[in-house]
Protein backbone atom coordinates (compact mmCIF):
# COMPACT_ATOMS: atom_id res chain seq x y z
CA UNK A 1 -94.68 174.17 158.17
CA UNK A 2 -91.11 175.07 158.46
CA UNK A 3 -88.47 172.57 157.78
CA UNK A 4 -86.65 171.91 161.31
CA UNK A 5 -83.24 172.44 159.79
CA UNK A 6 -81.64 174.81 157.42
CA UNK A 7 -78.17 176.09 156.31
CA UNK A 8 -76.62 179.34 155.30
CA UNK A 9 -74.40 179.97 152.59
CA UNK A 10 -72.85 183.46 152.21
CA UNK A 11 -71.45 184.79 148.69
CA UNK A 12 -73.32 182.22 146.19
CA UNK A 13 -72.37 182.44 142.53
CA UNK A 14 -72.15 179.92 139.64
CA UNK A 15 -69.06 177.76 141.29
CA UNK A 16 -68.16 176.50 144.55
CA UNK A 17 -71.48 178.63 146.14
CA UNK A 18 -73.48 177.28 144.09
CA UNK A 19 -72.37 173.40 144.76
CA UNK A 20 -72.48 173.93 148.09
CA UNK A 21 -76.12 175.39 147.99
CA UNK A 22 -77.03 171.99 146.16
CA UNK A 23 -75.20 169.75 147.99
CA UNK A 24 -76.55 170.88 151.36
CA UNK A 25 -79.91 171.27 149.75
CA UNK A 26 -79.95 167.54 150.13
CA UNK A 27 -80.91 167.57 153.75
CA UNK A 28 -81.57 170.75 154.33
CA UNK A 29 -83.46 173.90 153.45
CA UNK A 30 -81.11 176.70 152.30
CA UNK A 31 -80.84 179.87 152.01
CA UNK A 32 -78.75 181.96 149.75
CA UNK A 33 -77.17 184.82 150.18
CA UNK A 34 -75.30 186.65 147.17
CA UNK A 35 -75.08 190.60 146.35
CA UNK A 36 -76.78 190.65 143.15
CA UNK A 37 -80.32 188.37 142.61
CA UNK A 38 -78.57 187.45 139.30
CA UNK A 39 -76.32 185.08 141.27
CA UNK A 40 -78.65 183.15 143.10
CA UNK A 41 -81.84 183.20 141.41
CA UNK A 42 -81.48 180.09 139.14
CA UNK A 43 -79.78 178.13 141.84
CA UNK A 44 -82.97 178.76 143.76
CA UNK A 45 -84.91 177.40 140.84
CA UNK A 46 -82.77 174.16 140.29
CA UNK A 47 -82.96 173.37 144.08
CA UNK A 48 -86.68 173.82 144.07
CA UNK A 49 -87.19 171.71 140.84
CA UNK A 50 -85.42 169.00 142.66
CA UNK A 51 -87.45 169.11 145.26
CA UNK A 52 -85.56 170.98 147.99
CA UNK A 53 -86.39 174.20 150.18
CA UNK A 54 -84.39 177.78 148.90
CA UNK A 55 -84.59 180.82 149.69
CA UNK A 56 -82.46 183.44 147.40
CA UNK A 57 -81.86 186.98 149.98
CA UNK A 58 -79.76 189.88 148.41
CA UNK A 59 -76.65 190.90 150.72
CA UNK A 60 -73.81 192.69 150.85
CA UNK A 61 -71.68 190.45 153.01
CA UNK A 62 -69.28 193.39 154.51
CA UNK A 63 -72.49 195.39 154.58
CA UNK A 64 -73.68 194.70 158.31
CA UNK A 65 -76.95 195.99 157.71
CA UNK A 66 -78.34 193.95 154.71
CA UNK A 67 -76.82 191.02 156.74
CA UNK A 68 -79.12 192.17 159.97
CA UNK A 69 -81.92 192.26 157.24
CA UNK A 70 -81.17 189.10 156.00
CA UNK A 71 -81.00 187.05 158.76
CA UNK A 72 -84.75 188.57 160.04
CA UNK A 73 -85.66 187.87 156.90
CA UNK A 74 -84.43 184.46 157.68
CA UNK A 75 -86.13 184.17 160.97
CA UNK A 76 -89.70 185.76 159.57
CA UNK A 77 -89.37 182.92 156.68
CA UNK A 78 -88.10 179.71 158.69
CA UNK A 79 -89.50 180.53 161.86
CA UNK A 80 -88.93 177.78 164.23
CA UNK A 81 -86.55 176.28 162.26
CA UNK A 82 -82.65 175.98 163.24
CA UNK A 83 -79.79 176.34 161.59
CA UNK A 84 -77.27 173.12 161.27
CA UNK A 85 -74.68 175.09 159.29
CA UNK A 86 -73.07 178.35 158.39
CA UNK A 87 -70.87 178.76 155.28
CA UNK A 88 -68.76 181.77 154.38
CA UNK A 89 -67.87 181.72 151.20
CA UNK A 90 -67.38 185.59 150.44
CA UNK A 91 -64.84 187.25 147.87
CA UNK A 92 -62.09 188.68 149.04
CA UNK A 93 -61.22 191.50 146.33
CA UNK A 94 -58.40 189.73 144.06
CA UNK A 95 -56.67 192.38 143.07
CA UNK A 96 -53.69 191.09 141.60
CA UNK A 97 -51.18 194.26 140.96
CA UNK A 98 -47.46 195.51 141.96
CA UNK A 99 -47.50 196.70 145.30
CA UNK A 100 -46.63 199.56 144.50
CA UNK A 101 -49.97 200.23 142.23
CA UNK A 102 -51.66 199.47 145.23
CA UNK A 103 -54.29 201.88 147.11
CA UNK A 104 -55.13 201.57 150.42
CA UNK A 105 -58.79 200.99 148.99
CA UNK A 106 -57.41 197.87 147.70
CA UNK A 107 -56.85 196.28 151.16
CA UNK A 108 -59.96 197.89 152.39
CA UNK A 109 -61.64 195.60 149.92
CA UNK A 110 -60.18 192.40 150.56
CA UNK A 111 -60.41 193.32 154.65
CA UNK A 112 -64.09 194.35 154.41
CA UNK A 113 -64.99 190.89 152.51
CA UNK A 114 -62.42 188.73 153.80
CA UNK A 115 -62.26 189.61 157.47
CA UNK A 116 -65.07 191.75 158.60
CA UNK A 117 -67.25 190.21 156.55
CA UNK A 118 -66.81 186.60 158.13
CA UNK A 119 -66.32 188.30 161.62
CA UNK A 120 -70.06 189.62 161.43
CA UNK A 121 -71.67 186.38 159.24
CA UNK A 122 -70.18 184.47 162.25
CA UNK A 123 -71.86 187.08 164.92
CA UNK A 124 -75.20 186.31 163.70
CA UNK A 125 -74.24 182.87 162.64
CA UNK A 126 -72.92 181.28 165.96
CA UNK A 127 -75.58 181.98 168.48
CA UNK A 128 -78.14 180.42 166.13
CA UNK A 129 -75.71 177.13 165.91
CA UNK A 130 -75.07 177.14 169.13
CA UNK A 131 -79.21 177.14 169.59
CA UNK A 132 -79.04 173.87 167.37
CA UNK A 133 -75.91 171.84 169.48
CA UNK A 134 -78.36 169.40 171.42
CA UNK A 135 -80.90 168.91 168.29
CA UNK A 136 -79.04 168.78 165.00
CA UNK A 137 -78.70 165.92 163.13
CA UNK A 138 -74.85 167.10 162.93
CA UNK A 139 -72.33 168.93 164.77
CA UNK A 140 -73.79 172.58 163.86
CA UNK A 141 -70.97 173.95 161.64
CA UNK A 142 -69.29 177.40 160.62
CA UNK A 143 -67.01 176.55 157.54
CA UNK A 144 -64.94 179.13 155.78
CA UNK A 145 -63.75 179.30 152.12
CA UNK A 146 -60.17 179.80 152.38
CA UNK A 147 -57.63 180.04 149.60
CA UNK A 148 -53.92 179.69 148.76
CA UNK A 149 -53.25 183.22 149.92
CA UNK A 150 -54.58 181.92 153.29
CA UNK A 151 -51.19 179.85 153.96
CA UNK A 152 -48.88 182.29 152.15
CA UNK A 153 -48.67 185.72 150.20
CA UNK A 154 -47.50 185.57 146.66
CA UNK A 155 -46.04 188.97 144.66
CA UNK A 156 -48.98 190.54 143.28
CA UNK A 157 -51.55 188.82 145.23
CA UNK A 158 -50.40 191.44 148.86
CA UNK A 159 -53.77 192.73 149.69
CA UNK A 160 -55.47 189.90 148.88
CA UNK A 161 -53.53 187.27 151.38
CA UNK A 162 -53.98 189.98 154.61
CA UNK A 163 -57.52 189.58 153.52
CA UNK A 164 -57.18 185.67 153.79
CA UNK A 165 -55.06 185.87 156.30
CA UNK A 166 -56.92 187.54 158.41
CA UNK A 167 -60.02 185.47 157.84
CA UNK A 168 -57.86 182.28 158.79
CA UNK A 169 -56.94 183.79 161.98
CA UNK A 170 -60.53 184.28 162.94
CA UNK A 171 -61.27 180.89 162.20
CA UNK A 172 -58.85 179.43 164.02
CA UNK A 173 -59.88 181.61 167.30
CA UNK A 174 -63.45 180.28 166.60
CA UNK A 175 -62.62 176.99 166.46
CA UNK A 176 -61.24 176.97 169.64
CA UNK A 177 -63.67 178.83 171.62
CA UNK A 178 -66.98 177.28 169.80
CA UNK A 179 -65.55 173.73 169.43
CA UNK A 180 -65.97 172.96 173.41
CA UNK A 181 -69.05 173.96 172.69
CA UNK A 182 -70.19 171.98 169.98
CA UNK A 183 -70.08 173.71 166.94
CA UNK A 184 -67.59 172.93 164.66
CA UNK A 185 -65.52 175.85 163.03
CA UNK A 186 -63.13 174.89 160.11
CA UNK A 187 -61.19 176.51 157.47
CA UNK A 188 -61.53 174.69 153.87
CA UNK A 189 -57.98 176.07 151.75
CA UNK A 190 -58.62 176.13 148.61
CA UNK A 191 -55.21 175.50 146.46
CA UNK A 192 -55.95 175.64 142.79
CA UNK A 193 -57.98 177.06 140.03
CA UNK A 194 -61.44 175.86 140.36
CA UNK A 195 -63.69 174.57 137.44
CA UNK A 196 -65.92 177.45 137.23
CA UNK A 197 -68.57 178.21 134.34
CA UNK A 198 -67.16 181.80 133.85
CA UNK A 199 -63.27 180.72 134.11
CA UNK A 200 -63.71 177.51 130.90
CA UNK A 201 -61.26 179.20 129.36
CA UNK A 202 -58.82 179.68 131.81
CA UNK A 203 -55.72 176.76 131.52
CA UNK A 204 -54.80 175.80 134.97
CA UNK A 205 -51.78 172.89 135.36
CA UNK A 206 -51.10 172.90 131.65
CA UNK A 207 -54.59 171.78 130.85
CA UNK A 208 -54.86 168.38 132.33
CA UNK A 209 -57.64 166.33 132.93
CA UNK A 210 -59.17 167.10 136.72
CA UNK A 211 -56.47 170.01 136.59
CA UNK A 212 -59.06 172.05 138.15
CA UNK A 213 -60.88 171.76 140.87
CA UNK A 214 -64.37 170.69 140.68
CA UNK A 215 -66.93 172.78 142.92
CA UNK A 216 -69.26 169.59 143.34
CA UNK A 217 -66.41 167.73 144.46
CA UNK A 218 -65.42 170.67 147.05
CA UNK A 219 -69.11 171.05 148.23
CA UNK A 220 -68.92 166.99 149.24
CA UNK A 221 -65.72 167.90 151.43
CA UNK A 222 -67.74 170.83 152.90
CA UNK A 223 -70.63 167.87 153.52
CA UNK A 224 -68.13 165.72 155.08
CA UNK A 225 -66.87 168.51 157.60
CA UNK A 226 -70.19 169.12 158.60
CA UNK A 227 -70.81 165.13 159.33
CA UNK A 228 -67.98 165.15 161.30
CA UNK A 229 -68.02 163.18 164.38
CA UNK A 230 -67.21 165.73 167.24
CA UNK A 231 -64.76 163.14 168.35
CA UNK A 232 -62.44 164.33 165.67
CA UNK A 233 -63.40 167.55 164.11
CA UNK A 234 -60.55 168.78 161.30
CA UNK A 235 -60.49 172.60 161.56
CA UNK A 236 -58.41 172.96 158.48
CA UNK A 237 -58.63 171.19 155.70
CA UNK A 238 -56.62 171.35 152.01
CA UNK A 239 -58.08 170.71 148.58
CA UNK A 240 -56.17 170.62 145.32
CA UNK A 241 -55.90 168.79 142.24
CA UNK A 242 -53.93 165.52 142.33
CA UNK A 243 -51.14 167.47 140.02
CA UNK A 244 -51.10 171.16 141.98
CA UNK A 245 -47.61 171.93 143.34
CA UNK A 246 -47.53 172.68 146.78
């Protein structure tokens, strides 16, 4: 039998995806959606061994037609089932260069991920919450990985905020047309370096203790959007380290 609830996370690797894939695996069953199988395969395995319900799909997120193949994929393996929540958590092409060594490819990239990507996750996405408003355990939720870049562009970083900017301006227009409705749209910025497995090296905030973020601790503020009463949904929401500057 089908578990009667599941969630979707889009663009799953070894950091904040992955967290959120765990944390969510809690209550839910989960499905994971990631362009290579090499970045959701042994998240699938850990989530199993506790106990939980996974399901690893390869996907191009700004590829619309691996994402209509994933979610009838979805349907054909969790029929009956509805979905409680939606997260976009999908690069964005950090290309961090002069403008001027720029290529119009460039923005393409961070557009394509950024923007169209969530613009088509949320096309499939939202009619399926919407399906789950009078049943879910929760408000049904779309939440969206945002970034510093999402509030303001930095030299280097050009292509990269229209990408996040862009993605923050659909969410916002979500969140006011689906709210009413019951779902709950919101807009997580991430502002600072994140403790991931491939970035131990990297020295964010001159090294300090919880200088980084940490993607468990992330995933439980993506938990606690989701539980929101719908009373007093937050539709943006910042996360940093107690010693970012901001």
């Amino acid at each position: 039998m089908a578990p009667p609830f599941f969630a979707i996370v889009s663009g799953v690797g070894s950091g904040t995806g992955a967290s959120i894939a765990r944390r969510f695996a809690q209550s839910y069953a989960v499905v994971l959606l990631s362009r290579k199988p090499s970045s959701y395969e042994s998240i699938v395995s850990d989530i199993k061994a506790a106990g939980g319900t996974a399901i690893g799909i390869t996907a191009d997120a700004a590829d619309p037609a691996a994402v209509d193949a994933a979610f009838a994929q979805i349907e054909k393996e969790l029929p009956g089932s509805k979905l409680a929540a939606a997260v976009y958590n999908g690069g964005a092409g950090m290309a961090r260069k002069p403008f001027l060594e720029l290529k119009l490819s460039d923005l393409d990239l961070s557009l394509d991920t950024a923007a169209n990507g969530l613009f088509y996750f949320a096309q499939k996405s939202l009619p399926l919450l919407l399906a789950a408003v009078d049943s879910s355990p929760h408000p049904p939720s779309l939440l969206v990985t945002g970034a510093t870049a999402s509030l303001r562009g930095s030299a280097f970083f050009s292509t990269f905020a229209a990408g996040k900017f862009a993605q923050r301006a659909i969410t916002q227009s979500l969140a006011r047309e689906f709210g009413p409705k019951g779902v709950h749209v919101a807009l997580a910025v991430i502002d600072g370096g994140i403790d991931t497995p491939w970035g131990k090296d990297r020295v964010v905030n001159n090294g300090v203790e919880d200088g980084k973020i940490n993607p468990d601790a992330i995933a439980d503020s993506y938990w606690h959007l989701h539980t929101q009463h719908r009373s007093s949904f937050t539709q943006e929401l910042d996360i940093r380290p107690f010693v970012e500057k901001f």
